[in-house]
N, C-alpha and C. Protein backbone atom coordinates (compact mmCIF):
# COMPACT_ATOMS: atom_id res chain seq x y z
N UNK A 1 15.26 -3.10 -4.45
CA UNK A 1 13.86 -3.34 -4.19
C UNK A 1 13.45 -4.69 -4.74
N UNK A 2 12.71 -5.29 -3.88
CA UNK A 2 11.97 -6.70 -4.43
C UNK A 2 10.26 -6.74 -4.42
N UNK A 3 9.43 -7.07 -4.84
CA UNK A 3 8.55 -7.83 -4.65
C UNK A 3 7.97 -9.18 -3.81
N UNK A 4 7.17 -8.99 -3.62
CA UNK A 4 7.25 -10.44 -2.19
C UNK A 4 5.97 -10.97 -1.90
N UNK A 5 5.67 -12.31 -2.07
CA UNK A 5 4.20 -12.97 -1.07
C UNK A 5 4.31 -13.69 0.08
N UNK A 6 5.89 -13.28 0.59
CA UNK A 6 5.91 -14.22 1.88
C UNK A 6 5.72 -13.41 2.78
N UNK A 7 4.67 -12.59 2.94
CA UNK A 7 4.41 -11.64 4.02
C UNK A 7 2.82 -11.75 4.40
N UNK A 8 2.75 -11.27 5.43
CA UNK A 8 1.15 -11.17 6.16
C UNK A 8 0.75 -10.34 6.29
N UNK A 9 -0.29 -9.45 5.39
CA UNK A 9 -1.01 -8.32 5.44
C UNK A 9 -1.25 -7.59 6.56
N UNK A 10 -1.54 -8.66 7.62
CA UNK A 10 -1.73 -8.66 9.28
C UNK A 10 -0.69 -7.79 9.75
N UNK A 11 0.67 -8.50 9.82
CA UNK A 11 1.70 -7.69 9.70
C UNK A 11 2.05 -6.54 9.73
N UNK A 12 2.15 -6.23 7.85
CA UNK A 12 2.32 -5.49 7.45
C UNK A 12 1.36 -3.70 8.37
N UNK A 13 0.21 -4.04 8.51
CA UNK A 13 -0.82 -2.97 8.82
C UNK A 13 -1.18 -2.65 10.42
N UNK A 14 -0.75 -3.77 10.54
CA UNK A 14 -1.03 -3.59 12.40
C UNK A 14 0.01 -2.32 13.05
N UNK A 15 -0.83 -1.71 13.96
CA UNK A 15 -0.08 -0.64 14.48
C UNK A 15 0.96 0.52 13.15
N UNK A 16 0.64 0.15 12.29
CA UNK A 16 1.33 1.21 11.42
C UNK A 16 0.80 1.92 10.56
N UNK A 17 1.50 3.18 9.63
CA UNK A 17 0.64 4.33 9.28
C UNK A 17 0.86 4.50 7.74
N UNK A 18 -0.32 4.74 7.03
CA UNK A 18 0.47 4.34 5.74
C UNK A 18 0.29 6.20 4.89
N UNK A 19 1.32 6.37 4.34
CA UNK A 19 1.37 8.04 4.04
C UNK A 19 1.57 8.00 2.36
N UNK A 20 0.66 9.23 1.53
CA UNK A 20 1.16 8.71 0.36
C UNK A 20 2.57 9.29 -0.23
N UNK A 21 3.20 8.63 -0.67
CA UNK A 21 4.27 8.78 -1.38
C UNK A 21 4.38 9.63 -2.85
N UNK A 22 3.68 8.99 -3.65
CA UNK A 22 4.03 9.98 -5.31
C UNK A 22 2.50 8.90 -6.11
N UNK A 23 1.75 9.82 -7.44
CA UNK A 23 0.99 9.93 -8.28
C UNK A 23 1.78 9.11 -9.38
N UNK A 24 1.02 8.34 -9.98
CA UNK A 24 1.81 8.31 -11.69
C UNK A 24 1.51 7.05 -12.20
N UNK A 25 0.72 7.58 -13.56
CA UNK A 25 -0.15 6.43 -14.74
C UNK A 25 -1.11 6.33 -13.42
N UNK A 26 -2.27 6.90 -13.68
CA UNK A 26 -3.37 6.80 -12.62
C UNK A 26 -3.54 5.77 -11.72
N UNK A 27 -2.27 6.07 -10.49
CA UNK A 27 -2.32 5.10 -9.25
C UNK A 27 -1.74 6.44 -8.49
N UNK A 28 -2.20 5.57 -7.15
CA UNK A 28 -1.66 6.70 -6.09
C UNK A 28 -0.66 5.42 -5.59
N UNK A 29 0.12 6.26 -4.81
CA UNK A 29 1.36 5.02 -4.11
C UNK A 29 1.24 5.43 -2.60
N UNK A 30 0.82 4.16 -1.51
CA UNK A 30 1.08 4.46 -0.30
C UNK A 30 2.36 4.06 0.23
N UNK A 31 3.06 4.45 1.10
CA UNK A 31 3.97 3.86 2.13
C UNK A 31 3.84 3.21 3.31
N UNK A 32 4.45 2.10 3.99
CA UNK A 32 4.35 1.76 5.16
C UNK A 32 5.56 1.52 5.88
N UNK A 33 5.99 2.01 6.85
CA UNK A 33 7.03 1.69 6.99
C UNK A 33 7.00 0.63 8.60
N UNK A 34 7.69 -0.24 8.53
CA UNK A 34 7.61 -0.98 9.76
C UNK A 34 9.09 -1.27 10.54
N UNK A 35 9.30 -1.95 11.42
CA UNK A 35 10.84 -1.75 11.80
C UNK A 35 11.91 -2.30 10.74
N UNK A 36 11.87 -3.45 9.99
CA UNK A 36 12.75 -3.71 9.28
C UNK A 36 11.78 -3.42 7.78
N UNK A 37 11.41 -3.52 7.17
CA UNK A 37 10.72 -3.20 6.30
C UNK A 37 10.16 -2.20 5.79
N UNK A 38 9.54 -2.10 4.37
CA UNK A 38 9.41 -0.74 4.21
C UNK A 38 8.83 -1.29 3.12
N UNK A 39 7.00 -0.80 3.09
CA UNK A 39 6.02 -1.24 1.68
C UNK A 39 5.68 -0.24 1.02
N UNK A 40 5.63 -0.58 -0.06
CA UNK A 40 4.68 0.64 -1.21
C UNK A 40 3.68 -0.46 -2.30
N UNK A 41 3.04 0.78 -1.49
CA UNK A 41 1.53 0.07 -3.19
C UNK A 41 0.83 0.56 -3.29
N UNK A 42 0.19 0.15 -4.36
CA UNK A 42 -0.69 1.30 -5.33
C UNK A 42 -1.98 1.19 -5.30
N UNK A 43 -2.56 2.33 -5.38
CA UNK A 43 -4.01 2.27 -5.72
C UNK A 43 -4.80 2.75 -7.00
N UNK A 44 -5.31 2.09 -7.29
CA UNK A 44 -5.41 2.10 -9.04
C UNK A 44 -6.92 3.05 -9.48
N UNK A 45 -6.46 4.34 -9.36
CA UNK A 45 -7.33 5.26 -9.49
C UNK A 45 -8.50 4.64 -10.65
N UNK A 46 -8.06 4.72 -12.01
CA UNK A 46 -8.87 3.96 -13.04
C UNK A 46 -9.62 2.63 -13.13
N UNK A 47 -9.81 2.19 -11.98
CA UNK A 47 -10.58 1.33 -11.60
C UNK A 47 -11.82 1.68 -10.21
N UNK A 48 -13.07 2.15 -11.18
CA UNK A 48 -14.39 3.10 -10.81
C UNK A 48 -14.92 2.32 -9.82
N UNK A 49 -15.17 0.94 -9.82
CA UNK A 49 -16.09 0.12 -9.76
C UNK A 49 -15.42 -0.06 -8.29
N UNK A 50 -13.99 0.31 -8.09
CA UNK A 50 -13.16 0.03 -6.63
C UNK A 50 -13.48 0.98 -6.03
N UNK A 51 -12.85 2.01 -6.92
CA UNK A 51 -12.48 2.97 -6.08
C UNK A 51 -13.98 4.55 -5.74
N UNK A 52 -14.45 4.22 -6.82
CA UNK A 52 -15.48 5.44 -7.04
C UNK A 52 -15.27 6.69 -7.11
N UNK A 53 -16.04 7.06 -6.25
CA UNK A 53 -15.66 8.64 -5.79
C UNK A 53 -15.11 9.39 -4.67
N UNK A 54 -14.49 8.15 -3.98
CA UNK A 54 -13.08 8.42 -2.80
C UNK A 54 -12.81 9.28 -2.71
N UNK A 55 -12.46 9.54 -2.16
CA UNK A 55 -11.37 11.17 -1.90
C UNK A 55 -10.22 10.35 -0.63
N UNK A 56 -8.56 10.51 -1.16
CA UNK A 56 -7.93 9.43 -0.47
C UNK A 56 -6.80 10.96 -0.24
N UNK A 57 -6.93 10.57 1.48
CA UNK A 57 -6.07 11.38 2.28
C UNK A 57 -4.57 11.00 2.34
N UNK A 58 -3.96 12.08 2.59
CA UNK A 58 -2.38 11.75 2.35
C UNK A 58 -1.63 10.94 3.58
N UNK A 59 -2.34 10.70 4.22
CA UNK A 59 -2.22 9.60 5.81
C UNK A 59 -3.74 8.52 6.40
N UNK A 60 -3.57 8.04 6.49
CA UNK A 60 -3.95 6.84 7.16
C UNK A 60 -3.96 5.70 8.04
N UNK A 61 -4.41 5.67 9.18
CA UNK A 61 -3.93 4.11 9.77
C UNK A 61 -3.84 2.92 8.60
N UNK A 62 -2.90 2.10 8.33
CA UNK A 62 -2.53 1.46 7.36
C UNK A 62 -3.50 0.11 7.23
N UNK A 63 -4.35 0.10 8.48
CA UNK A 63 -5.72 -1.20 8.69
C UNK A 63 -6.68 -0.21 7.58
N UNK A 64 -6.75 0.75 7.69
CA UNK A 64 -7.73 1.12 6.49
C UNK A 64 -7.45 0.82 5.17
N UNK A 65 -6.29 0.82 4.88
CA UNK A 65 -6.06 0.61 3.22
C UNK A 65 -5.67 -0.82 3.28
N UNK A 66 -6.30 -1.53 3.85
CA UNK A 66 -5.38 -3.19 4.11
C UNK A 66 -6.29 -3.74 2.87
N UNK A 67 -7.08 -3.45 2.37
CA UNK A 67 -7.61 -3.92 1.35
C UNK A 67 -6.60 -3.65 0.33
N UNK A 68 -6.13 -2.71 -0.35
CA UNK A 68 -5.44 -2.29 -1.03
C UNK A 68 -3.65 -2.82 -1.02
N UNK A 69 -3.24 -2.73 0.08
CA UNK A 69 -2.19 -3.90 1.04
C UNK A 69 -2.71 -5.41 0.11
N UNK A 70 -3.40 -6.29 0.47
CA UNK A 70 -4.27 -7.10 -0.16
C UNK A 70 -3.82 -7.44 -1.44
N UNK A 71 -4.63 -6.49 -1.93
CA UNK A 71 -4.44 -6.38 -3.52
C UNK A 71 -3.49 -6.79 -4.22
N UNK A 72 -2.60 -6.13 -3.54
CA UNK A 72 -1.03 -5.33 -4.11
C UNK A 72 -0.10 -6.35 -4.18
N UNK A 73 -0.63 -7.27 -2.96
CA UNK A 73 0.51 -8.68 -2.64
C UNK A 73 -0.16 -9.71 -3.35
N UNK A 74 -1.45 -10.03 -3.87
CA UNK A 74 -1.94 -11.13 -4.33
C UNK A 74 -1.29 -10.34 -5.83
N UNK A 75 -1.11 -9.50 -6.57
CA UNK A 75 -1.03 -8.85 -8.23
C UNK A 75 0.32 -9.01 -8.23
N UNK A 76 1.37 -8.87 -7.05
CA UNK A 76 2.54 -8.74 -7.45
C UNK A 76 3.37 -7.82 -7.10
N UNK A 77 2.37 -6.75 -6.93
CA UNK A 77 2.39 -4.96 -7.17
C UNK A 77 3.31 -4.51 -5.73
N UNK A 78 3.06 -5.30 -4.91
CA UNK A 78 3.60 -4.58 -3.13
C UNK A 78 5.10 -4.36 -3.60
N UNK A 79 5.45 -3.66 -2.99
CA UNK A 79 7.25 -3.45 -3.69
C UNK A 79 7.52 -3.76 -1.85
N UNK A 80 8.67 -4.30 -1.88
CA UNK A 80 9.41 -4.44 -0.20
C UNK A 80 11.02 -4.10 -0.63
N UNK A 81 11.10 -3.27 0.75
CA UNK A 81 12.70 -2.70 1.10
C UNK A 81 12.98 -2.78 2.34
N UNK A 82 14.54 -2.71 2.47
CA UNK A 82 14.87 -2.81 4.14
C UNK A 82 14.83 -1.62 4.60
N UNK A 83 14.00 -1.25 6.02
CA UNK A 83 13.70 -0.05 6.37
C UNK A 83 15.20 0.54 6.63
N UNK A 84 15.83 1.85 6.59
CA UNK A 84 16.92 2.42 6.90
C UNK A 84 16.90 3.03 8.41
């Protein structure tokens, strides 16, 4: 697994579905998977002022969480793998 900013959020979210993966140290982790690629990132529950009082479903069109997509690649946080 690597980390990466040579990618385009655009990309990443267009036409694809992002599902959550696993809980832990108050973040949720989404998935995206695309043909060669494969993202995870987090959403940082303990941050009120973001997130509020959400209620975050275990699927999503992945343009909805593109904020979070966003985030994840400007902090560092996006993890990238080669899709299998």
């Amino acid at each position: 697994m690597e980390t990466t900013t040579k990618v385009s959020v655009k990309d990443i979210v267009k036409g694809t579905t992002a599902k959550f993966e696993y809980a832990s140290c108050q973040k949720i982790w989404y998935k995206i998977i695309t043909e060669d690629k494969t993202y995870l990132f987090p959403v940082d529950l303990s941050d009120l002022d973001d997130v509020g009082t959400t209620r975050f479903e275990s699927e999503y069109k992945a343009i909805n969480l593109m904020r979070y997509v966003n985030k994840s690649l400007k902090s560092g946080d996006l993890v990238v793998y080669p899709t299998i």
